[in-house]
C-alpha atoms as a PDB file:
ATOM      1  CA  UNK A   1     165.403 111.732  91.364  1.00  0.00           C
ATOM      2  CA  UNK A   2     164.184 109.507  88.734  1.00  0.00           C
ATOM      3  CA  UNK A   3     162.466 110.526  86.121  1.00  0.00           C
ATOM      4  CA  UNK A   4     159.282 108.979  84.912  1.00  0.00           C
ATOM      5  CA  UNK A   5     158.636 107.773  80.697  1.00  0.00           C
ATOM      6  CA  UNK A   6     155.416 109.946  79.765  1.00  0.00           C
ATOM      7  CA  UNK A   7     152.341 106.996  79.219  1.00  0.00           C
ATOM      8  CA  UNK A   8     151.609 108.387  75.656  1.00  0.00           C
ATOM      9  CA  UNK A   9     154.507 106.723  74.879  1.00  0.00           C
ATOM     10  CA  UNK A  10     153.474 103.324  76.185  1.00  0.00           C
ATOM     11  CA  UNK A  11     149.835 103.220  76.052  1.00  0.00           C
ATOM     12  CA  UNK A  12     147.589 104.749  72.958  1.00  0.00           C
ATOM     13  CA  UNK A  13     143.971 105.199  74.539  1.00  0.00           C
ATOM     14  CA  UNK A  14     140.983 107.107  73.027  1.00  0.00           C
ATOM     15  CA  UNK A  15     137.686 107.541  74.950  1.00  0.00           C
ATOM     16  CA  UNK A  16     134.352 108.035  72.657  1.00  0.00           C
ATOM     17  CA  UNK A  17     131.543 109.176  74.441  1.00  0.00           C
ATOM     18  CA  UNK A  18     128.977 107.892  72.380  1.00  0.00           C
ATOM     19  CA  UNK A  19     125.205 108.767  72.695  1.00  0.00           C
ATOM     20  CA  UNK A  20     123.017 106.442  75.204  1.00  0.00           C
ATOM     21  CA  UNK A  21     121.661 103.006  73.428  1.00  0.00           C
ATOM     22  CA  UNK A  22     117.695 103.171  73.458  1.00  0.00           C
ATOM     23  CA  UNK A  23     116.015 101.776  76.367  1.00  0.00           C
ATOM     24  CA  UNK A  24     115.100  97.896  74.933  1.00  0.00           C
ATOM     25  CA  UNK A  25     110.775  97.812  75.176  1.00  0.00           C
ATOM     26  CA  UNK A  26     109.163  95.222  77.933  1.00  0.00           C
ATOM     27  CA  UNK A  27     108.377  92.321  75.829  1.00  0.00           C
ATOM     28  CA  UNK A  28     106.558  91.277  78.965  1.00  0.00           C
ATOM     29  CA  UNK A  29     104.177  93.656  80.348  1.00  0.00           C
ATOM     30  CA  UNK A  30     100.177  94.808  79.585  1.00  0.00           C
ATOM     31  CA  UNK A  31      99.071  97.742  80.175  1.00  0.00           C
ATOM     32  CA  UNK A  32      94.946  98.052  81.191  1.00  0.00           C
ATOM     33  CA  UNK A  33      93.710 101.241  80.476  1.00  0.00           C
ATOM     34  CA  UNK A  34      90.247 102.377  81.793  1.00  0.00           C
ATOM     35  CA  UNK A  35      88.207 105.170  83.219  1.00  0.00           C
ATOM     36  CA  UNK A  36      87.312 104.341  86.637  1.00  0.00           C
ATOM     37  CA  UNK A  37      88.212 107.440  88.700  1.00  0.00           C
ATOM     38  CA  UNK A  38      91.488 105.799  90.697  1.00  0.00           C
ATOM     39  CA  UNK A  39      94.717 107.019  89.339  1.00  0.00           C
ATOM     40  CA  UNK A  40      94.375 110.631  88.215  1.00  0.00           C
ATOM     41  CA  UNK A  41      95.401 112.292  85.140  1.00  0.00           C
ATOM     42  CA  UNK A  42      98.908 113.655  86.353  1.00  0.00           C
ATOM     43  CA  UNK A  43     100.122 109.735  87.835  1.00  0.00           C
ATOM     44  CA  UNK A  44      98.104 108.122  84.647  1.00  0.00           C
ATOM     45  CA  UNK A  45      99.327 105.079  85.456  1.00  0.00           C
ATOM     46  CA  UNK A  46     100.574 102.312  87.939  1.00  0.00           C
ATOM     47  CA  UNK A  47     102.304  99.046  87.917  1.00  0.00           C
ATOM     48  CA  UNK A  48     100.736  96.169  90.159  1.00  0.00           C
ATOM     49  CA  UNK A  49     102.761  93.031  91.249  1.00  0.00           C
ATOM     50  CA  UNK A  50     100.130  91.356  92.342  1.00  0.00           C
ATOM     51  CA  UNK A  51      96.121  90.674  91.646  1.00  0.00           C
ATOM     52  CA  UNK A  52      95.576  91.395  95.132  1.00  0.00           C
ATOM     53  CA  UNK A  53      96.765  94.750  95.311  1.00  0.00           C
ATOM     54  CA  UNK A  54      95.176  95.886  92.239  1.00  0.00           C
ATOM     55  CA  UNK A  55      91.971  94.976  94.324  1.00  0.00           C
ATOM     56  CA  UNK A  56      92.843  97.378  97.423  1.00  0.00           C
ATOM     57  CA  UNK A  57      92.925 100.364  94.656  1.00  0.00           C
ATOM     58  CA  UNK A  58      89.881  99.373  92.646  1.00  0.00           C
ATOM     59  CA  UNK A  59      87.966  97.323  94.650  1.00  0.00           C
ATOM     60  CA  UNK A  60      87.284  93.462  92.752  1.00  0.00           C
ATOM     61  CA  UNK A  61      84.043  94.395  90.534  1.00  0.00           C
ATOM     62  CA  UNK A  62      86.087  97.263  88.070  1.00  0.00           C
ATOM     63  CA  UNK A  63      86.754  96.564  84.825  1.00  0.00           C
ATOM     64  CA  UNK A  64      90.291  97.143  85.417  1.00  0.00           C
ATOM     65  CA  UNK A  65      90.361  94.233  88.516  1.00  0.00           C
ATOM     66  CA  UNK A  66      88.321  91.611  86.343  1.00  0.00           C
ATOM     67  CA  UNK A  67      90.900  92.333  83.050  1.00  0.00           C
ATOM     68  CA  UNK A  68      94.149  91.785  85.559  1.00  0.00           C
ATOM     69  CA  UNK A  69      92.581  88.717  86.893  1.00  0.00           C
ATOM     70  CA  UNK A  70      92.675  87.281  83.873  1.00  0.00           C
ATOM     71  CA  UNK A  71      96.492  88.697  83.037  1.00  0.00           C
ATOM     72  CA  UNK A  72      97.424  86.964  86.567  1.00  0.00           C
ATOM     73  CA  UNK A  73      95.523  83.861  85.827  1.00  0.00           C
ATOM     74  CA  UNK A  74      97.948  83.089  83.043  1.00  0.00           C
ATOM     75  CA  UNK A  75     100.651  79.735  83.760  1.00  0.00           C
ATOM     76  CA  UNK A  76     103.568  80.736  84.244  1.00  0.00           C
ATOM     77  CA  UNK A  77     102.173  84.089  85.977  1.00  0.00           C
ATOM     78  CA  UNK A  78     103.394  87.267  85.110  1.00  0.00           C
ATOM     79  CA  UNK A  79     105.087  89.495  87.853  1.00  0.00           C
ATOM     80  CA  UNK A  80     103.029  92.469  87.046  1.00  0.00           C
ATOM     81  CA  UNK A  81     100.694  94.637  85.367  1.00  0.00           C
ATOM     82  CA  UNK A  82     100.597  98.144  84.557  1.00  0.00           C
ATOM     83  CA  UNK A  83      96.870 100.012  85.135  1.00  0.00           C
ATOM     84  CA  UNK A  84      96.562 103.280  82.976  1.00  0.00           C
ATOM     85  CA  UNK A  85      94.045 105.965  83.284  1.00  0.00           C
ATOM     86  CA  UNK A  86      91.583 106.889  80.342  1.00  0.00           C
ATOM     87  CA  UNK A  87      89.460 109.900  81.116  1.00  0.00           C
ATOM     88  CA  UNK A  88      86.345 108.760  79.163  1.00  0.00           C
ATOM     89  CA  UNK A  89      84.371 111.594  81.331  1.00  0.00           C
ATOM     90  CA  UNK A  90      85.936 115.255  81.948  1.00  0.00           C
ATOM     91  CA  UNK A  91      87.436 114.071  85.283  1.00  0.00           C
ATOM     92  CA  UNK A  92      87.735 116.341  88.777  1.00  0.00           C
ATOM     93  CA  UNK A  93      90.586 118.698  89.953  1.00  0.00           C
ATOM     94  CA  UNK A  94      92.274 117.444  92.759  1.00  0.00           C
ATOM     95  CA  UNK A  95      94.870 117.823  95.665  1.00  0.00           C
ATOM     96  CA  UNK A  96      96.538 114.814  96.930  1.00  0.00           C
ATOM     97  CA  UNK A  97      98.593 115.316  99.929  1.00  0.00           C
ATOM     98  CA  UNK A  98     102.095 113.934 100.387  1.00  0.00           C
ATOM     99  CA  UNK A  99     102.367 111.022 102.445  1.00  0.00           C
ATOM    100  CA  UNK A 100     102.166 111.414 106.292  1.00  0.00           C
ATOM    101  CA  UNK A 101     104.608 109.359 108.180  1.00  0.00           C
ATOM    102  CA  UNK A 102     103.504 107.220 111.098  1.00  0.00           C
ATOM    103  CA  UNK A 103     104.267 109.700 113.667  1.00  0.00           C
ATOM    104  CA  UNK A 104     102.201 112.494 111.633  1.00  0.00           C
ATOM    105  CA  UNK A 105      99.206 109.894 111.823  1.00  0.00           C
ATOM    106  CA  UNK A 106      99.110 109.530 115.620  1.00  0.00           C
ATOM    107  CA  UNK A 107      95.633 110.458 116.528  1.00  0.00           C
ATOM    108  CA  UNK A 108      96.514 112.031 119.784  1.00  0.00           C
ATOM    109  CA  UNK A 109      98.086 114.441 117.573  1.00  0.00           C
ATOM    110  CA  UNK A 110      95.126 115.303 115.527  1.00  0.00           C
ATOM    111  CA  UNK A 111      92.766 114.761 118.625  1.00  0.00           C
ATOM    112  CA  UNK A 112      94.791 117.981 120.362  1.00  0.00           C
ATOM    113  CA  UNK A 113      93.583 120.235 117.397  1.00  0.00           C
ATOM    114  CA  UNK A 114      90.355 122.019 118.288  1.00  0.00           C
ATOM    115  CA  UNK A 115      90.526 124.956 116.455  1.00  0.00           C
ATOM    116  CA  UNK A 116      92.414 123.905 112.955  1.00  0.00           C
ATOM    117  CA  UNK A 117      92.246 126.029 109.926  1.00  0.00           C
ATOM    118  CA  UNK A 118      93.880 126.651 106.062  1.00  0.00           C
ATOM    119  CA  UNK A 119      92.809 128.038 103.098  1.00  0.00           C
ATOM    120  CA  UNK A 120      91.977 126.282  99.913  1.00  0.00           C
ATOM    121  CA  UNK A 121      91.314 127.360  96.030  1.00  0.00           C
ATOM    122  CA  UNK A 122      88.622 125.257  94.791  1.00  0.00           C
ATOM    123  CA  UNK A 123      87.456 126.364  91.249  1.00  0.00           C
ATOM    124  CA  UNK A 124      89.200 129.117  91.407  1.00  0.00           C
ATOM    125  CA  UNK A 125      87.258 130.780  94.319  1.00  0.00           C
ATOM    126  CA  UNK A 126      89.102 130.907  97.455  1.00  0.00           C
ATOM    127  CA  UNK A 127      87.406 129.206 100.737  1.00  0.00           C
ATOM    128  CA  UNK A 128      88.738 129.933 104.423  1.00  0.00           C
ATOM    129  CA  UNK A 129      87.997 126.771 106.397  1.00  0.00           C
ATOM    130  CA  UNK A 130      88.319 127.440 110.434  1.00  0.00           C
ATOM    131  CA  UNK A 131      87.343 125.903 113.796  1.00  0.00           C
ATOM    132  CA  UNK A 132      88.036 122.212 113.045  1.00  0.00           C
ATOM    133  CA  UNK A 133      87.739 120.302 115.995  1.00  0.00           C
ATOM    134  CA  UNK A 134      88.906 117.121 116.145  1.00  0.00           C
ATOM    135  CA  UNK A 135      88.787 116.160 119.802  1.00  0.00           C
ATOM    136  CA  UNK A 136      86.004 113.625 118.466  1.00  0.00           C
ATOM    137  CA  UNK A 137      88.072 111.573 116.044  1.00  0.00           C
ATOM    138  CA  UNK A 138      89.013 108.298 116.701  1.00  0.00           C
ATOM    139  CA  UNK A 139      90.559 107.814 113.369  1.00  0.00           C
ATOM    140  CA  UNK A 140      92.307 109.953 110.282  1.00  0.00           C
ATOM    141  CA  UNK A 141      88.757 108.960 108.260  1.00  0.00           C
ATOM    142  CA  UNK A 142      87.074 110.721 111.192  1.00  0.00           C
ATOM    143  CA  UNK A 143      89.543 113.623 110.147  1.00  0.00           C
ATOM    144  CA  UNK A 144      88.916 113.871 106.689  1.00  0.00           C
ATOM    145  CA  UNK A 145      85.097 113.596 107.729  1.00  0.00           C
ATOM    146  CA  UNK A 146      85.053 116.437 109.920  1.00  0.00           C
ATOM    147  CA  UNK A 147      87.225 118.739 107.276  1.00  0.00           C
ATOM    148  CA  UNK A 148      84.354 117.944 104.656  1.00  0.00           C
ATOM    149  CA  UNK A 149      81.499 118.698 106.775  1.00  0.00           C
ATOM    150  CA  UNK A 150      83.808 122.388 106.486  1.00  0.00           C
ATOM    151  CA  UNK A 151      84.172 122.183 102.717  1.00  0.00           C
ATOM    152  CA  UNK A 152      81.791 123.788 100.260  1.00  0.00           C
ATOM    153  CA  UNK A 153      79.139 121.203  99.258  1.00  0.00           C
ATOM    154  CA  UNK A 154      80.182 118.295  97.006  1.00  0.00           C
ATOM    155  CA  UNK A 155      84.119 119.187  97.366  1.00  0.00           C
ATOM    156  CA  UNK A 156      85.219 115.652  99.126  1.00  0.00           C
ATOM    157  CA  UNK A 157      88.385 115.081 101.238  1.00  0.00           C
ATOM    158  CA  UNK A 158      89.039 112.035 101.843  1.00  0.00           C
ATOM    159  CA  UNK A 159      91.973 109.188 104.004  1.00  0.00           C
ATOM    160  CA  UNK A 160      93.443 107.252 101.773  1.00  0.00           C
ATOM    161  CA  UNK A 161      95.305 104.437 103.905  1.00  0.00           C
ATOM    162  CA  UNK A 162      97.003 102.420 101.152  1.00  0.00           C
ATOM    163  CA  UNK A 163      99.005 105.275 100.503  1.00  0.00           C
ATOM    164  CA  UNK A 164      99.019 107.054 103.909  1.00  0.00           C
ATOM    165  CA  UNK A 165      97.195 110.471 102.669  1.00  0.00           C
ATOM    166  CA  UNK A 166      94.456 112.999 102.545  1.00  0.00           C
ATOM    167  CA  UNK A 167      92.965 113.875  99.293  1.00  0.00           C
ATOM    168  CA  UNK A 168      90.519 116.615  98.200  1.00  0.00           C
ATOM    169  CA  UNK A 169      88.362 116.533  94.893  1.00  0.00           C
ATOM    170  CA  UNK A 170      86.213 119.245  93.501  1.00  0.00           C
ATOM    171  CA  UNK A 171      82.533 118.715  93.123  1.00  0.00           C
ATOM    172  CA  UNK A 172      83.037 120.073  89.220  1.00  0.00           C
ATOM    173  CA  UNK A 173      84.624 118.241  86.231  1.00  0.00           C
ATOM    174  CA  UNK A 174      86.950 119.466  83.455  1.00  0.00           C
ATOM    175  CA  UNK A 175      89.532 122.472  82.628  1.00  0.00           C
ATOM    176  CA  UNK A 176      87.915 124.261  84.945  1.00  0.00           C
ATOM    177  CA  UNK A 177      87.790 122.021  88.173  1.00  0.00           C
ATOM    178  CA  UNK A 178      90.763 122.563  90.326  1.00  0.00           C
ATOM    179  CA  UNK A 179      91.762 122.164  93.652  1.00  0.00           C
ATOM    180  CA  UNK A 180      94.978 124.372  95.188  1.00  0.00           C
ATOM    181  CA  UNK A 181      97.598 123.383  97.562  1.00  0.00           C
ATOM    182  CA  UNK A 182      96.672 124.780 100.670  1.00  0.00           C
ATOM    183  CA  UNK A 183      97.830 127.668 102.824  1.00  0.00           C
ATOM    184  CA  UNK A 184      97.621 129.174 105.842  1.00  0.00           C
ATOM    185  CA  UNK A 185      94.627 130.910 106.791  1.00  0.00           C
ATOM    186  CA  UNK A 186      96.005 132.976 109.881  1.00  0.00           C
ATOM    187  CA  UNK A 187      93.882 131.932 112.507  1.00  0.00           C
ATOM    188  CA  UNK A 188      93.923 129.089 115.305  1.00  0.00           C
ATOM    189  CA  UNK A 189      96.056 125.870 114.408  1.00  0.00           C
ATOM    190  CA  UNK A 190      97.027 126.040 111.007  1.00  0.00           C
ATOM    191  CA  UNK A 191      97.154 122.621 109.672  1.00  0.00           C
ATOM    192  CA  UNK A 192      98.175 123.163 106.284  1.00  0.00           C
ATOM    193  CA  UNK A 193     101.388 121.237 107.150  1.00  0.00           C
ATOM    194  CA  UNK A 194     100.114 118.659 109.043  1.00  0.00           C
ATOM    195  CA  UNK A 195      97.729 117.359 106.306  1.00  0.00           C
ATOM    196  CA  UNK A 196     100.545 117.528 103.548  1.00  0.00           C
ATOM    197  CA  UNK A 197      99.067 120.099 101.354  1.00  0.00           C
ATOM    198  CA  UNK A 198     101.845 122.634 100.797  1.00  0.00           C
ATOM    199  CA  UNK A 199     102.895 123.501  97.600  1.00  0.00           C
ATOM    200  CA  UNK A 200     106.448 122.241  99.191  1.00  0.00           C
ATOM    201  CA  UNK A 201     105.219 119.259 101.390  1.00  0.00           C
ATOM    202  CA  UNK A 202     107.195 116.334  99.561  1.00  0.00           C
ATOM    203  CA  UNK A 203     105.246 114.327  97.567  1.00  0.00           C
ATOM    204  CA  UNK A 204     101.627 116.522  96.995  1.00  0.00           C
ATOM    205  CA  UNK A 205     100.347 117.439  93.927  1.00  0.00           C
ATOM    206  CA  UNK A 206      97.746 119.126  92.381  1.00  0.00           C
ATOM    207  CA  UNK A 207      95.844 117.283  88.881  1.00  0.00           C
ATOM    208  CA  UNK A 208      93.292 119.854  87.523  1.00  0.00           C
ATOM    209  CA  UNK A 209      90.247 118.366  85.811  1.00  0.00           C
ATOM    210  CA  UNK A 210      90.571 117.904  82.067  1.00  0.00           C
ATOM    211  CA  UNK A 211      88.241 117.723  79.114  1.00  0.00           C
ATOM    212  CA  UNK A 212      86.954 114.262  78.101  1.00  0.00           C
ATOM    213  CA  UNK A 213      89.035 112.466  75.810  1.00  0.00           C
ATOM    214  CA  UNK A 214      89.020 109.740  72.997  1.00  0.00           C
ATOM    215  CA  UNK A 215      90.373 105.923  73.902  1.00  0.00           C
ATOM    216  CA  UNK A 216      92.932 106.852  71.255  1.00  0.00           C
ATOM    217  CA  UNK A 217      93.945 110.332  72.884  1.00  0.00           C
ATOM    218  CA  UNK A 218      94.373 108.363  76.364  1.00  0.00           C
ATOM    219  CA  UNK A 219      96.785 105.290  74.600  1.00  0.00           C
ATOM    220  CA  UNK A 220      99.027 108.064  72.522  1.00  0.00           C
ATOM    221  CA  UNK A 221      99.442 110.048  76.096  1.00  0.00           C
ATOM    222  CA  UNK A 222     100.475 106.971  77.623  1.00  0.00           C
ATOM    223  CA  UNK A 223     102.459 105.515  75.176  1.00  0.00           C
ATOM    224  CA  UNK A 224     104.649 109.074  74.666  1.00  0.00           C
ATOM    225  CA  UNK A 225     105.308 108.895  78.800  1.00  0.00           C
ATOM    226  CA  UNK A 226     105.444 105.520  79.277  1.00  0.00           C
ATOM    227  CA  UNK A 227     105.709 103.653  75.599  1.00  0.00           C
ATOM    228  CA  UNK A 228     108.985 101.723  77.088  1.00  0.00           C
ATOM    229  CA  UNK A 229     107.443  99.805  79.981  1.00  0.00           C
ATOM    230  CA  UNK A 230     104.595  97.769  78.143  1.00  0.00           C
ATOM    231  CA  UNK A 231     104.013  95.956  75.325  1.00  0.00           C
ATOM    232  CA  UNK A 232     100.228  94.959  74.900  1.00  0.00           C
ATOM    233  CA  UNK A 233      97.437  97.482  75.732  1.00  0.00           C
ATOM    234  CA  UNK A 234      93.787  96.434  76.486  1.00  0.00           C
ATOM    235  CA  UNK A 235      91.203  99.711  76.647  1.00  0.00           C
ATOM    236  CA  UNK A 236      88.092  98.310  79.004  1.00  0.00           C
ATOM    237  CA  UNK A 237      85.262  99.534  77.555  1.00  0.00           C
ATOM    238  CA  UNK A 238      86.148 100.940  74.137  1.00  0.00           C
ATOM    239  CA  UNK A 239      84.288 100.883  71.028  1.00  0.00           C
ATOM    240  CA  UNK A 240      85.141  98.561  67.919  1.00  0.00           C
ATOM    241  CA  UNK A 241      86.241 101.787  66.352  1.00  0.00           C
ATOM    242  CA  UNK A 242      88.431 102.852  69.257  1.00  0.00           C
ATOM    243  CA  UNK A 243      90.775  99.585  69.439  1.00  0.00           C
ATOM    244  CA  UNK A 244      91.078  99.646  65.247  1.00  0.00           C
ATOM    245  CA  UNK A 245      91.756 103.129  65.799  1.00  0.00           C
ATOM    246  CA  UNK A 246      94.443 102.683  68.360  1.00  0.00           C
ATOM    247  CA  UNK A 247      95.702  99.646  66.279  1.00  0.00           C
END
């Protein structure tokens, strides 16, 4: 047997595990914050790569679209934009469903559901939505149209393509406006699941309604959150006051 030196003896080696450097800021990013109702108040904010797609979210006459227009019309262009939310007005609770996958959008599927039901907390109050038929709907906007039509007045629920799911918004705004995830209500075809609105269906949320807030307010929340990943901040529509504020 031969017997082996011991390292120590060879090699001296310490290992110092020091703390994490800060995360270097983006010298090369703007951040657009504004208040039309898009992104909600739990997301607060998104990054675009491209003019175009800020256009599918916001449509081309928001102040948010015509202020990233000009970002992208800049030579050389920038590879993105970030698009941060600024709740000017007290804003609505919500539910946004995870995203279906295409299978769980097949129409047939939905189309086979005649007598769909959940239950839903909207402002607190609970609601017991049955007898959904769907046999009619040629599309998941026909969906979301027929489970409004069963929704207390004003309370909207809506297809969102672009991001491949159903959202509901109370009729109400601020601390009080809230929509739930939803459960099963314990009659027919419970479709809780299928529309992504379990409290455990990957990817849903809920974003309760908050109070309005000051341009300043919505800049400090998204700099503490965010602060890293932008460098410039435009507010569309603040006062003169606001940006020397924020400043």
């Amino acid at each position: 047997m031969t017997s082996q030196l011991p390292v120590s003896s060879l090699v001296s080696a310490t290992v110092n595990l020091g703390a994490t450097a800060a995360q270097a800021q983006s010298l090369a990013n703007l951040l657009i914050v504004g208040s039309t109702d898009v992104i909600d108040t739990v997301q607060r904010i998104r990054t675009y790569n491209g003019l175009t797609a800020v256009g599918v979210d916001f449509g081309t006459t928001a102040p948010e679209y015509q202020a990233a227009a000009l970002w992208f019309d800049q030579s050389p262009q920038p590879s993105s934009v970030m698009i941060g939310r600024w709740a000017q007005a007290a804003t609505h609770g919500r539910l946004i469903g995870g995203a279906l996958t295409s299978a769980q959008q097949a129409i047939a599927t939905w189309q086979a559901v005649t007598t769909g039901s959940f239950n839903v907390t909207i402002d607190g109050v609970v609601h017991n939505i049955t007898l959904l038929n769907f046999s009619a709907d040629s599309n998941l906007n026909g969906v979301a149209a027929t489970i409004q039509a069963a929704l207390p007045v004003g309370v909207t629920c809506v297809w969102d393509a672009a991001y491949s799911r159903f959202e509901f918004k109370s009729s109400t705004t601020g601390a009080t406006s809230s929509v739930s995830f939803l459960t099963p209500e314990g009659t027919g075809t419970d479709i809780s699941g299928m529309l992504a609105g379990l409290s455990t269906s990957s990817g849903a949320y809920v974003a309760n309604g908050i109070a309005a807030e000051s341009a300043l307010t919505a800049v400090q929340t998204l700099d503490a959150t965010f602060g890293e990943q932008f460098y410039g901040v435009m507010v569309c529509g603040a006062a003169d006051t606001d940006h020397t504020a924020i400043a």
